[in-house]
Every structure is written in C-alpha cells, then in structure tokens.
PDB file of N, CA and C in Angstrom:
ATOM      1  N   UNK A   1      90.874 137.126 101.154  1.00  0.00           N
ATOM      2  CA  UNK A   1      90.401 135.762 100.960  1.00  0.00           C
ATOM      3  C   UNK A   1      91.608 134.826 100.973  1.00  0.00           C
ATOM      4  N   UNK A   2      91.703 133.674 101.678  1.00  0.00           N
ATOM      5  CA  UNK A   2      92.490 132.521 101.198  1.00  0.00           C
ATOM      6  C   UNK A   2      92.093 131.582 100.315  1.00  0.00           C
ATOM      7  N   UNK A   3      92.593 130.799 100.645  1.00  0.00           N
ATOM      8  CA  UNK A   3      92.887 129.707  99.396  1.00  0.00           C
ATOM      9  C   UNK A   3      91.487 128.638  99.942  1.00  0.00           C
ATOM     10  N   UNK A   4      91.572 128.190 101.537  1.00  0.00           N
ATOM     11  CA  UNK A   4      90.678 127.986 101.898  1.00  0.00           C
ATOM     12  C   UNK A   4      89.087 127.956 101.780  1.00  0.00           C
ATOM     13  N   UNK A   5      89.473 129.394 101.416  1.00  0.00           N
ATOM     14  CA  UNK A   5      87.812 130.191 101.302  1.00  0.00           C
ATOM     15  C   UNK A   5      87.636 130.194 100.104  1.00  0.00           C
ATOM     16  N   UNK A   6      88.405 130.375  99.108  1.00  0.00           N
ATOM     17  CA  UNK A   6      88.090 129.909  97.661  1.00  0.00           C
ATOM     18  C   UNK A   6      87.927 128.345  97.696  1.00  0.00           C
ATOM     19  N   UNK A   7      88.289 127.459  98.109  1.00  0.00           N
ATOM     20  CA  UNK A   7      87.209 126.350  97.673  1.00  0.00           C
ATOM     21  C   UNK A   7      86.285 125.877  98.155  1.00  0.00           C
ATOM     22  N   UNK A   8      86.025 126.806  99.240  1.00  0.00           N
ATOM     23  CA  UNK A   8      84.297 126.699  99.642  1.00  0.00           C
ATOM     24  C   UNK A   8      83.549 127.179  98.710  1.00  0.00           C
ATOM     25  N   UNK A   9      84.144 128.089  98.053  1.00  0.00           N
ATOM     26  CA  UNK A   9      83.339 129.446  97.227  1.00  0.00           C
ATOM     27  C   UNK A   9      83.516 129.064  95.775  1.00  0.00           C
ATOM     28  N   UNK A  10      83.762 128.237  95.481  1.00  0.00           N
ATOM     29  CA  UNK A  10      83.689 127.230  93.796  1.00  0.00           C
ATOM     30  C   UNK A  10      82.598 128.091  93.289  1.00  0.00           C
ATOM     31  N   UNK A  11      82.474 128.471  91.917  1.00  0.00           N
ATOM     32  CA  UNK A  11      81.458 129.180  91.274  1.00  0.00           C
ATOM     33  C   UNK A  11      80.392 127.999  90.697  1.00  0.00           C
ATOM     34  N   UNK A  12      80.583 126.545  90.530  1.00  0.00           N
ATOM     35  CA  UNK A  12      80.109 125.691  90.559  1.00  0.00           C
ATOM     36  C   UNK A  12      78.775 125.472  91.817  1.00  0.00           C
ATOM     37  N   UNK A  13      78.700 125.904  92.569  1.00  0.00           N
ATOM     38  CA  UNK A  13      77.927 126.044  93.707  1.00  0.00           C
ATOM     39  C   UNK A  13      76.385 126.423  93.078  1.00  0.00           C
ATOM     40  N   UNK A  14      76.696 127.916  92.286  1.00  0.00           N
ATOM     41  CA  UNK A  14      75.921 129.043  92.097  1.00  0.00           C
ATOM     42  C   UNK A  14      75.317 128.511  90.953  1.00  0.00           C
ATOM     43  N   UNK A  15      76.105 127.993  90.133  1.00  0.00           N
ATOM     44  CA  UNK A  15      75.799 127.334  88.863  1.00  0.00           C
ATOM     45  C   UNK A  15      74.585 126.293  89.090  1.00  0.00           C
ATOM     46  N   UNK A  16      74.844 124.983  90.007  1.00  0.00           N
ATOM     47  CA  UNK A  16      73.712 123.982  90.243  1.00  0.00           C
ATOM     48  C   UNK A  16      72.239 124.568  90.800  1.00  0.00           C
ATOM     49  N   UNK A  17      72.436 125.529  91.690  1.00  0.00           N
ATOM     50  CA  UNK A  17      71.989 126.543  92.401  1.00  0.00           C
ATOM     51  C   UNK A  17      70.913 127.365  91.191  1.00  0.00           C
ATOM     52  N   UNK A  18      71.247 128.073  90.255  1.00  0.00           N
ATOM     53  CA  UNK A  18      70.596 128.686  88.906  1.00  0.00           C
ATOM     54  C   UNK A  18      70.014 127.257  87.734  1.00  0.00           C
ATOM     55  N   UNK A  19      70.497 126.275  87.915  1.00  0.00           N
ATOM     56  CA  UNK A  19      70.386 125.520  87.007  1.00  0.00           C
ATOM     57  C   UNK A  19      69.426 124.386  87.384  1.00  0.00           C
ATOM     58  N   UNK A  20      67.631 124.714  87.926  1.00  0.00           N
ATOM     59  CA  UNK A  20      66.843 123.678  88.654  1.00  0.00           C
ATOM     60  C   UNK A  20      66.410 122.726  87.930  1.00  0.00           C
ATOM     61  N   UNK A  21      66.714 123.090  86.820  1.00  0.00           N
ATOM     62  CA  UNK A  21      66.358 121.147  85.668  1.00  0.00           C
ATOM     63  C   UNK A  21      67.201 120.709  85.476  1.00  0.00           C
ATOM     64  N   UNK A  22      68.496 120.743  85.647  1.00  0.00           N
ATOM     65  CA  UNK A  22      69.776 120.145  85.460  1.00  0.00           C
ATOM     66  C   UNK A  22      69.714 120.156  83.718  1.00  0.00           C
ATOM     67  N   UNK A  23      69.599 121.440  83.223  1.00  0.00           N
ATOM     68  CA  UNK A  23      69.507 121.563  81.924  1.00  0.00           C
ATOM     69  C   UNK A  23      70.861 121.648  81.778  1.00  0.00           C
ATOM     70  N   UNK A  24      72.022 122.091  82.076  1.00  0.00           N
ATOM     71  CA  UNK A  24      73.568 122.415  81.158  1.00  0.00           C
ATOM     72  C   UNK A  24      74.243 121.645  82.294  1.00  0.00           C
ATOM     73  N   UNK A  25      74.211 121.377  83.901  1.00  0.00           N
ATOM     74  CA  UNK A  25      74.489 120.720  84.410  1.00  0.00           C
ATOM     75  C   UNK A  25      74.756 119.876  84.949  1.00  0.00           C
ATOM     76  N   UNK A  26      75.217 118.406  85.586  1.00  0.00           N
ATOM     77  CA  UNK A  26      74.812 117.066  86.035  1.00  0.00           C
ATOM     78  C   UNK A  26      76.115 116.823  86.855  1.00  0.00           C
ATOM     79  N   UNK A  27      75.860 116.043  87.783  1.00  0.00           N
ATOM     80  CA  UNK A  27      76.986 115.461  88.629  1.00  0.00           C
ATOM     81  C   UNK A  27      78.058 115.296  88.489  1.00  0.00           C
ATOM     82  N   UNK A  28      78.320 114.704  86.957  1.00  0.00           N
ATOM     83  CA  UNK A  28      80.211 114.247  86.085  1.00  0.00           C
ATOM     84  C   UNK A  28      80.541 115.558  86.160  1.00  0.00           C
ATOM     85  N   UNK A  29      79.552 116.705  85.224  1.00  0.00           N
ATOM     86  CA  UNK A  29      80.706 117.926  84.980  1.00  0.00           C
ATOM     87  C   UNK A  29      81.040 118.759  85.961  1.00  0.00           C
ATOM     88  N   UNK A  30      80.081 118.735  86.879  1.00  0.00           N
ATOM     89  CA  UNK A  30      80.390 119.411  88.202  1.00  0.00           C
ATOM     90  C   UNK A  30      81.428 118.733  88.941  1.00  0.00           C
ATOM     91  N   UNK A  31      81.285 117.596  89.320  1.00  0.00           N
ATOM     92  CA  UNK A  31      82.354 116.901  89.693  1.00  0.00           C
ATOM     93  C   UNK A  31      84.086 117.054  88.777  1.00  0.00           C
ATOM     94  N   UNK A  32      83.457 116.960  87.674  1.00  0.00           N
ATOM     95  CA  UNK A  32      85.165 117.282  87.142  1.00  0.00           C
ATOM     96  C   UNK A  32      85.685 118.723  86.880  1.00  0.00           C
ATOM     97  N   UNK A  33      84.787 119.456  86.845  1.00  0.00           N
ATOM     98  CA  UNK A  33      84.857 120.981  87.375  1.00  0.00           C
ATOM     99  C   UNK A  33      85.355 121.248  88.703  1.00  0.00           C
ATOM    100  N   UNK A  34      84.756 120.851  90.009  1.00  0.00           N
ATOM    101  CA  UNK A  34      85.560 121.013  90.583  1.00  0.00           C
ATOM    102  C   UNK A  34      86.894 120.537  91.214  1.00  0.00           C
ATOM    103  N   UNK A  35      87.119 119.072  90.730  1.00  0.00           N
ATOM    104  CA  UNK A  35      88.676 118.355  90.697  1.00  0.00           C
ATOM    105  C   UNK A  35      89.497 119.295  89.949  1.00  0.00           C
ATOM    106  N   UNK A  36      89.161 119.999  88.314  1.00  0.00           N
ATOM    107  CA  UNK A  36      90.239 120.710  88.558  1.00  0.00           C
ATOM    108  C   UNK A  36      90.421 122.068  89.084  1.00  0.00           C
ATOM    109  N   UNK A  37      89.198 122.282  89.853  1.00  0.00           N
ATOM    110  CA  UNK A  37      89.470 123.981  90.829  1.00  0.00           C
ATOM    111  C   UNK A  37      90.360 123.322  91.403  1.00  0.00           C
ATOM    112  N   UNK A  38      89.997 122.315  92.566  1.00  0.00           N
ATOM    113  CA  UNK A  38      90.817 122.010  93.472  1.00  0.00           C
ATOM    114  C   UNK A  38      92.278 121.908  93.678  1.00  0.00           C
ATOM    115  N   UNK A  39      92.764 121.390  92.152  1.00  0.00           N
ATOM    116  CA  UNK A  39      93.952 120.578  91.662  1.00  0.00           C
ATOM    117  C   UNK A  39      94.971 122.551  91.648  1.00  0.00           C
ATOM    118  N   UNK A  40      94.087 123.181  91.027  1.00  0.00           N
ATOM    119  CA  UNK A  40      94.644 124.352  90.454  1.00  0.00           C
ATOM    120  C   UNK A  40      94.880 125.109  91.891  1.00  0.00           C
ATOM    121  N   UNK A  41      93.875 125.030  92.857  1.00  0.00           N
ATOM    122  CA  UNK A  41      94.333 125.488  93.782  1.00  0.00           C
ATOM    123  C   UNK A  41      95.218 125.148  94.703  1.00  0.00           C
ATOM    124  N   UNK A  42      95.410 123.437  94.529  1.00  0.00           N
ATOM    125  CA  UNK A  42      96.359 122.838  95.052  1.00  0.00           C
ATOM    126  C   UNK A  42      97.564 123.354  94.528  1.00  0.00           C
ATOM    127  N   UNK A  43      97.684 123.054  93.548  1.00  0.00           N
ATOM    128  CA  UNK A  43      98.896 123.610  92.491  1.00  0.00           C
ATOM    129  C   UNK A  43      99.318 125.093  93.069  1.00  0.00           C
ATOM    130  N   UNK A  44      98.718 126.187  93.378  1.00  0.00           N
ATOM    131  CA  UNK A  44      99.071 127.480  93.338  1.00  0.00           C
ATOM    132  C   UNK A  44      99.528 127.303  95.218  1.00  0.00           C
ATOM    133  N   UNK A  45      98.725 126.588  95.948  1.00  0.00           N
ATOM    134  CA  UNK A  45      99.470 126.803  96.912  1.00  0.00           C
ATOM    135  C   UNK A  45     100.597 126.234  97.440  1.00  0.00           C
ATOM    136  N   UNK A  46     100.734 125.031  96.490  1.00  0.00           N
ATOM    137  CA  UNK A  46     102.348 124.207  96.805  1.00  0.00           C
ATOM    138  C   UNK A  46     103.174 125.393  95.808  1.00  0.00           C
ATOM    139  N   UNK A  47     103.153 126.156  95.502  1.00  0.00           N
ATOM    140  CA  UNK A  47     104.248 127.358  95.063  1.00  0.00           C
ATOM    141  C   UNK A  47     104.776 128.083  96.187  1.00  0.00           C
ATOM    142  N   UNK A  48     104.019 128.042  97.306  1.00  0.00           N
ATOM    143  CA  UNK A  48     104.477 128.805  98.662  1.00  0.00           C
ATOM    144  C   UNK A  48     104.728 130.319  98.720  1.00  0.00           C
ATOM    145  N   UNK A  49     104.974 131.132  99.145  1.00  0.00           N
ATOM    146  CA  UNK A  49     105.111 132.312  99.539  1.00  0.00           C
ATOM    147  C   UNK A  49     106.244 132.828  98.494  1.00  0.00           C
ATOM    148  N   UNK A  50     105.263 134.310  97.374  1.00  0.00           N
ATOM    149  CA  UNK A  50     105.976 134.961  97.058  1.00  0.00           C
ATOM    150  C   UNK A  50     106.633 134.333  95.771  1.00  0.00           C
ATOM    151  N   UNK A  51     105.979 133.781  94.609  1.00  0.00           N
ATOM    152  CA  UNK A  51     106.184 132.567  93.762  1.00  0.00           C
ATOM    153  C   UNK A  51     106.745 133.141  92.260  1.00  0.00           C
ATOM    154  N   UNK A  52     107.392 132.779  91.173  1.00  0.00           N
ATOM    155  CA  UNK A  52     107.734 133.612  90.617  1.00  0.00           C
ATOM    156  C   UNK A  52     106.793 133.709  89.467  1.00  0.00           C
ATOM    157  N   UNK A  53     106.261 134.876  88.792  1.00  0.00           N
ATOM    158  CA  UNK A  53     105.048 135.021  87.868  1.00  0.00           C
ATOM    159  C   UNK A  53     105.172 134.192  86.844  1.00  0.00           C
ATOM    160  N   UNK A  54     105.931 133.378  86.439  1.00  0.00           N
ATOM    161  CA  UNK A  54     106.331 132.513  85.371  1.00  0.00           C
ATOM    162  C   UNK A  54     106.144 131.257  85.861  1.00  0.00           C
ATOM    163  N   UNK A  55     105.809 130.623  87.206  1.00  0.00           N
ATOM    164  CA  UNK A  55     105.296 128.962  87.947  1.00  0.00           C
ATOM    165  C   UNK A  55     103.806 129.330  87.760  1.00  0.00           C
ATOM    166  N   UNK A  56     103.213 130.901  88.224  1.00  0.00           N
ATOM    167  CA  UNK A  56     101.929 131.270  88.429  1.00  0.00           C
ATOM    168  C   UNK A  56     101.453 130.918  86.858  1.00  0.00           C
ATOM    169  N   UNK A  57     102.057 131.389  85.963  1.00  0.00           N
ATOM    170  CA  UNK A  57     101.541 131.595  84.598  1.00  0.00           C
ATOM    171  C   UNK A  57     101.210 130.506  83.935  1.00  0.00           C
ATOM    172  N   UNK A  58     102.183 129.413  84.429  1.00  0.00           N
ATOM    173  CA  UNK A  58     101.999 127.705  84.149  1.00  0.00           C
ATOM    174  C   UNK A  58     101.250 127.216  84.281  1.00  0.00           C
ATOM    175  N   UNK A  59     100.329 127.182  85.812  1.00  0.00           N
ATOM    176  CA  UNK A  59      99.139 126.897  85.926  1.00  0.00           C
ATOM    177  C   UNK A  59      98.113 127.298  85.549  1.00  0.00           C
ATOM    178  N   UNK A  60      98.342 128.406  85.338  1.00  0.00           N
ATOM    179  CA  UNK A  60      97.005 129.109  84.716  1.00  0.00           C
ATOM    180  C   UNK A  60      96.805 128.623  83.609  1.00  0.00           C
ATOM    181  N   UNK A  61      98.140 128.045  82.708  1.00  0.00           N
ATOM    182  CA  UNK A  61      97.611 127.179  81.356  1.00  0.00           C
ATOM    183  C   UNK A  61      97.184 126.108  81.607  1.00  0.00           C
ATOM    184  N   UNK A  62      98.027 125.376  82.320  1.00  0.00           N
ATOM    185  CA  UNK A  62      97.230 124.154  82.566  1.00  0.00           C
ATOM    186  C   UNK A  62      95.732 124.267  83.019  1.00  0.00           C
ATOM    187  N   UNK A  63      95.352 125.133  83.773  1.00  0.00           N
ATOM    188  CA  UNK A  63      94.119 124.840  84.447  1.00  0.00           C
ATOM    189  C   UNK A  63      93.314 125.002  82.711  1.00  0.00           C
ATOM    190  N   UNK A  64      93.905 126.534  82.155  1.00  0.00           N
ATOM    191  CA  UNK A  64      92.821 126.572  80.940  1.00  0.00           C
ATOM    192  C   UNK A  64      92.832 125.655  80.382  1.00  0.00           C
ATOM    193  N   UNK A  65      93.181 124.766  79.803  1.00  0.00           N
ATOM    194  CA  UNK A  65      93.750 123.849  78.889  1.00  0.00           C
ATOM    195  C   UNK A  65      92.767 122.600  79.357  1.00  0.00           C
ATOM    196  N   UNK A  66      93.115 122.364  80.537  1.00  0.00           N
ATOM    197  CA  UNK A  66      91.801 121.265  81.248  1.00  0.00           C
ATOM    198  C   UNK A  66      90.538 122.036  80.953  1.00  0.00           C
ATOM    199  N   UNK A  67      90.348 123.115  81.129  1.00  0.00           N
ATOM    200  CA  UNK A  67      88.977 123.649  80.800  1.00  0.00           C
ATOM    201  C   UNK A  67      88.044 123.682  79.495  1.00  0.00           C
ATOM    202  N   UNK A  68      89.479 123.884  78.663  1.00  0.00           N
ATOM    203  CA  UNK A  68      88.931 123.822  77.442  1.00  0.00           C
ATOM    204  C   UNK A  68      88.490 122.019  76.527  1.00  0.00           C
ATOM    205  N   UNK A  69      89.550 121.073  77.307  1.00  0.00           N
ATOM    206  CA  UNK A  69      89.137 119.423  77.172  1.00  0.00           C
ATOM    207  C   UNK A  69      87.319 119.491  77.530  1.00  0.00           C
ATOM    208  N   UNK A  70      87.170 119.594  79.282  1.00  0.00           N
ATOM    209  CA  UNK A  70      86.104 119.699  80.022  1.00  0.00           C
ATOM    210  C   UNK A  70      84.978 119.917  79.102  1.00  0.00           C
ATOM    211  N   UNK A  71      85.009 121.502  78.061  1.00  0.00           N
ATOM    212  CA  UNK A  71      84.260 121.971  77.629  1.00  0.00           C
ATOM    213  C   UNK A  71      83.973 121.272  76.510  1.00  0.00           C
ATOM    214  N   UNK A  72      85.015 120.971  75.656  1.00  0.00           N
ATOM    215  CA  UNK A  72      84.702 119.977  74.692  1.00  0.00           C
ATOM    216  C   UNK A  72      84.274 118.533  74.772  1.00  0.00           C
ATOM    217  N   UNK A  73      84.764 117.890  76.150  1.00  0.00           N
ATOM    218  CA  UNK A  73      83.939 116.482  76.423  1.00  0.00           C
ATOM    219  C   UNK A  73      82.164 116.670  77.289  1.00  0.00           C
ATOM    220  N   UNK A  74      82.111 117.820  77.690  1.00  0.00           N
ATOM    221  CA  UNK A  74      80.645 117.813  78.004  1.00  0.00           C
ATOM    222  C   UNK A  74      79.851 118.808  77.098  1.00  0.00           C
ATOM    223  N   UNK A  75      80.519 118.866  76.177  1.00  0.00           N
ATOM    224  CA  UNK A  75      79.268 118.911  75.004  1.00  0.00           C
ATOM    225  C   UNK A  75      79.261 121.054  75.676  1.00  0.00           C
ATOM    226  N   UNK A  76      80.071 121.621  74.994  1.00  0.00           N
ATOM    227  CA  UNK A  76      80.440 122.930  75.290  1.00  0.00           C
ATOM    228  C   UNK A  76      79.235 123.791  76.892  1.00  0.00           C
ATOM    229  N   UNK A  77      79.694 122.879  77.785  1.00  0.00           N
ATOM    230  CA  UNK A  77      78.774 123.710  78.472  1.00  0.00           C
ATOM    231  C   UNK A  77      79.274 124.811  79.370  1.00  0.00           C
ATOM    232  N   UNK A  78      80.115 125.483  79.489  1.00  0.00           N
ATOM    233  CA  UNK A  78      81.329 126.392  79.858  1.00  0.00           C
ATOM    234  C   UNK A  78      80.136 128.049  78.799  1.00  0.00           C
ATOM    235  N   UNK A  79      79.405 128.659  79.145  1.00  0.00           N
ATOM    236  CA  UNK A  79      78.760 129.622  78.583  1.00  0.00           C
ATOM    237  C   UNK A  79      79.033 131.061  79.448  1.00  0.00           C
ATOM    238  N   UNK A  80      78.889 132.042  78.595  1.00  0.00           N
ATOM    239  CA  UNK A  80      78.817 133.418  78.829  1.00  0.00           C
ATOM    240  C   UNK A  80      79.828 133.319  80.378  1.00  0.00           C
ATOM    241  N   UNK A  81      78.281 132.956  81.172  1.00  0.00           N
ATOM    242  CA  UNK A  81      78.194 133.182  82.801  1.00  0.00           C
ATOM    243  C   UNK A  81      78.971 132.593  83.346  1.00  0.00           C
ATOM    244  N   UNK A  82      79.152 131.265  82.864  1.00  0.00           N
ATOM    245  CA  UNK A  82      80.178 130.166  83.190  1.00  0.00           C
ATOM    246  C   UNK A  82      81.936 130.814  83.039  1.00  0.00           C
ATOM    247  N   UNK A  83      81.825 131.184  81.962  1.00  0.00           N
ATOM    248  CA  UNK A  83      83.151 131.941  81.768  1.00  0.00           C
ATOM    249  C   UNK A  83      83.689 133.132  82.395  1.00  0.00           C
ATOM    250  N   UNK A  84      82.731 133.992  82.949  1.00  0.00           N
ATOM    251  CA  UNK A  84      82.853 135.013  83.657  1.00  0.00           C
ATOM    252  C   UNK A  84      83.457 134.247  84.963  1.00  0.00           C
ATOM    253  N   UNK A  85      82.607 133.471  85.786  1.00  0.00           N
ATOM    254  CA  UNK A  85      83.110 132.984  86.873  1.00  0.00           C
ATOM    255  C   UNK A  85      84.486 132.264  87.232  1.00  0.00           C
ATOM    256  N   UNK A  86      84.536 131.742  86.024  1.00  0.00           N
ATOM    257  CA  UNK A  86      85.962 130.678  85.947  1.00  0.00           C
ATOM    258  C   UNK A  86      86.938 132.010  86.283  1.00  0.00           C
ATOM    259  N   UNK A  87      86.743 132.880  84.986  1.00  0.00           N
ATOM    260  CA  UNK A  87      87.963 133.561  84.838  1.00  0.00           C
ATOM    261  C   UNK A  87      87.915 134.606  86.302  1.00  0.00           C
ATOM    262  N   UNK A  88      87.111 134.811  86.881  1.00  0.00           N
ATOM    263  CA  UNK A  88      87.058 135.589  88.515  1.00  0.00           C
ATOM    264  C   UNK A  88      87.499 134.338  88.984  1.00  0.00           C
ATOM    265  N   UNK A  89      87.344 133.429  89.290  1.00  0.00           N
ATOM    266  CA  UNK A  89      87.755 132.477  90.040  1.00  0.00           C
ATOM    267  C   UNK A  89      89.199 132.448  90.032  1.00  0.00           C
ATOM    268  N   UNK A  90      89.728 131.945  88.604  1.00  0.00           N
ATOM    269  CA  UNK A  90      91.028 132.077  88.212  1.00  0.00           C
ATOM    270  C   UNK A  90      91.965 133.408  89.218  1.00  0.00           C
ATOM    271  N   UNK A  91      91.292 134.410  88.259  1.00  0.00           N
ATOM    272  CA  UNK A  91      91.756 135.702  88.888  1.00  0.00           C
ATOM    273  C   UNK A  91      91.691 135.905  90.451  1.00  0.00           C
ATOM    274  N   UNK A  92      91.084 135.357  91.182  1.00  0.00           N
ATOM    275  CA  UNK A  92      91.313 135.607  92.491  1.00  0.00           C
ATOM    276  C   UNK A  92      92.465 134.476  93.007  1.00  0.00           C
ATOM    277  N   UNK A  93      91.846 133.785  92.443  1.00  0.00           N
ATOM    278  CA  UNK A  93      93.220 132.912  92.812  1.00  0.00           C
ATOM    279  C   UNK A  93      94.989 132.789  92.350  1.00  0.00           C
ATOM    280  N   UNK A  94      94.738 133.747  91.210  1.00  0.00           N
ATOM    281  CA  UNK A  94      95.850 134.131  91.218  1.00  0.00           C
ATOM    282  C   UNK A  94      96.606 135.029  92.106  1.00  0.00           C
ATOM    283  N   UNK A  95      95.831 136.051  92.676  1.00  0.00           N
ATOM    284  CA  UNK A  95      96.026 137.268  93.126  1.00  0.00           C
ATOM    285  C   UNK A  95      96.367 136.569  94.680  1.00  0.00           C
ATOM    286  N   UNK A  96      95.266 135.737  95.029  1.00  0.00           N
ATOM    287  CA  UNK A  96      95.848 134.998  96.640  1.00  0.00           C
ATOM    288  C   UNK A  96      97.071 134.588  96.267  1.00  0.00           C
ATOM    289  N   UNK A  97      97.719 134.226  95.235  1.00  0.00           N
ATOM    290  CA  UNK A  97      98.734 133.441  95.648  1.00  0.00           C
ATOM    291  C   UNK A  97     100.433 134.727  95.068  1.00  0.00           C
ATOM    292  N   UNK A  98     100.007 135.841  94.567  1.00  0.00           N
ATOM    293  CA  UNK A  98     100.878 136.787  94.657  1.00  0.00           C
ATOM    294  C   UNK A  98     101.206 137.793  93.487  1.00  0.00           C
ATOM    295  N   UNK A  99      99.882 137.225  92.818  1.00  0.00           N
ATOM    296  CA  UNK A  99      99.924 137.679  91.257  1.00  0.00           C
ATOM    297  C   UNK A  99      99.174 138.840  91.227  1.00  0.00           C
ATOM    298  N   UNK A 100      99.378 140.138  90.598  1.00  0.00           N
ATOM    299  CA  UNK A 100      98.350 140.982  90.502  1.00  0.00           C
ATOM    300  C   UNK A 100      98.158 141.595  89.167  1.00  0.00           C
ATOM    301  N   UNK A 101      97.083 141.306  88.733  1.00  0.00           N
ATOM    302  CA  UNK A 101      97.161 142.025  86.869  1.00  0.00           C
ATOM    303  C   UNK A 101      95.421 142.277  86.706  1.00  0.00           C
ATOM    304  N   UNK A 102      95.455 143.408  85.556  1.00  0.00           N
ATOM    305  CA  UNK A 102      93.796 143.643  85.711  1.00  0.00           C
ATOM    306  C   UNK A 102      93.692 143.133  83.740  1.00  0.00           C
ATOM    307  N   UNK A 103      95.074 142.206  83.221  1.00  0.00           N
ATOM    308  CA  UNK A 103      94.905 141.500  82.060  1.00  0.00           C
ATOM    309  C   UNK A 103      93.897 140.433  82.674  1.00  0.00           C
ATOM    310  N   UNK A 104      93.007 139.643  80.983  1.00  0.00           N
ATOM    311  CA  UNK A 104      92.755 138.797  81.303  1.00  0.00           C
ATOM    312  C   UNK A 104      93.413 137.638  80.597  1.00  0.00           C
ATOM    313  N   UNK A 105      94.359 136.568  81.975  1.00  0.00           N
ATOM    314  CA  UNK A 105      95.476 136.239  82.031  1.00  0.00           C
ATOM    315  C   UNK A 105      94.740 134.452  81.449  1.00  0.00           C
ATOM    316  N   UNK A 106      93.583 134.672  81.245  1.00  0.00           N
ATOM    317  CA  UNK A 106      93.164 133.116  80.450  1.00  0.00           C
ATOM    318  C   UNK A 106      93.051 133.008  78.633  1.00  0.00           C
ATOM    319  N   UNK A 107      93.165 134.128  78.196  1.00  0.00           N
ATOM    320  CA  UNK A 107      92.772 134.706  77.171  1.00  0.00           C
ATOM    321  C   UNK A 107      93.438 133.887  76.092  1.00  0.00           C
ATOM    322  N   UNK A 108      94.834 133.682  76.495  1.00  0.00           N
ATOM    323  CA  UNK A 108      95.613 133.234  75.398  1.00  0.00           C
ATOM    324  C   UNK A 108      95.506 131.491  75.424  1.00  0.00           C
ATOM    325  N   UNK A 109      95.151 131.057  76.130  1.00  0.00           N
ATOM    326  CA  UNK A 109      94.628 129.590  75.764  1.00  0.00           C
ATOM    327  C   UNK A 109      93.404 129.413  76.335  1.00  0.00           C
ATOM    328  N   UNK A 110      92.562 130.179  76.255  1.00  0.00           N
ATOM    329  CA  UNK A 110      91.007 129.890  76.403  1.00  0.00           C
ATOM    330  C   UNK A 110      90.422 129.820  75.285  1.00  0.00           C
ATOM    331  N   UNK A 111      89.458 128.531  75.050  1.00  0.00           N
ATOM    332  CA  UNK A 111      88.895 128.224  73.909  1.00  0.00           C
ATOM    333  C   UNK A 111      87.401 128.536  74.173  1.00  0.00           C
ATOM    334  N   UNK A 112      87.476 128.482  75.632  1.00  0.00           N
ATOM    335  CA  UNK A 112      85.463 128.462  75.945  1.00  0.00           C
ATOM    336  C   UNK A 112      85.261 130.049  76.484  1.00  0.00           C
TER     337      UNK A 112
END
C-alpha cells in the first residue's frame, strides 16, 4: 500500500457508511477527522525515504494528541470500533513510511 492509497482508504469512509442516522457522526467530525489523517500522512511522507524511528514516533504523538482534543471536543465519539481503525490506520501508516512494530505504538498518549 502507499501513502496514496491510504487516503483513499480513511476508516472514516466505513464509519459514515455503518452510521445511517448520523447518530455518533456529522460532517465537522468527519471533516476534522480526516484533516488530521491527511496532515499525519502529510507529515510521514515529507520524512522521505528511510526516516529515523524517533521523527516517526513524533508524529504518531502528535497525531494522538489531536485525537484525543477531537474526542473530547465532539463529545467522546472515538468508540471501541473507532479506535480499532485509527490505530490500523496509524499502524499502516507507519509501516508505509518505514516503521515496523507489532507494539501498540498509540498507547502511551491515547486517551480514546
């Protein structure tokens, strides 16, 4: 997979997709859900080829860290399923960009 193909493949997709009353979902959080996939994926690919696990590890806080704001300004909607995906999301995108670990590398500043 590239980087490309991960932001076609936003887990946000699947989410609006499962969610037909717009019960946990709505336009803002999806929308600011995926500004910061995007940002994070932006971020991991301006590291360029072969990056050192300590730039990778940076973002990964930052991205959690926005996640955990996100979760607390839309009223905790980041659940179970939601969290599974982020953190696969995360995790693949770490791994595209040169990282490989079967830790889970959100753990230590994930609040949701």
């Amino acid at each position: 997979m590239s980087f490309e193909e991960l932001r076609k493949n936003k887990p946000t997709i699947q989410w609006v997709e499962n969610d037909e009353d717009n019960e946990f979902f709505n336009e803002e959080n999806i929308n600011a859900t995926n500004e910061v996939l995007d940002s994070f994926i932006n971020s991991l690919e301006k590291l360029g080829a072969n990056p050192p696990e300590a730039e990778i590890m940076k973002i990964v806080k930052d991205v959690v860290i926005k996640f955990n704001e996100l979760n607390e300004q839309y009223d905790y909607y980041i659940e179970t399923m939601e969290r599974e995906d982020l953190c696969e999301f995360i995790d693949t995108a770490v791994s595209i960009a040169g990282l490989e670990t079967d830790d889970d590398i959100t753990e230590e500043w994930r609040e949701w």
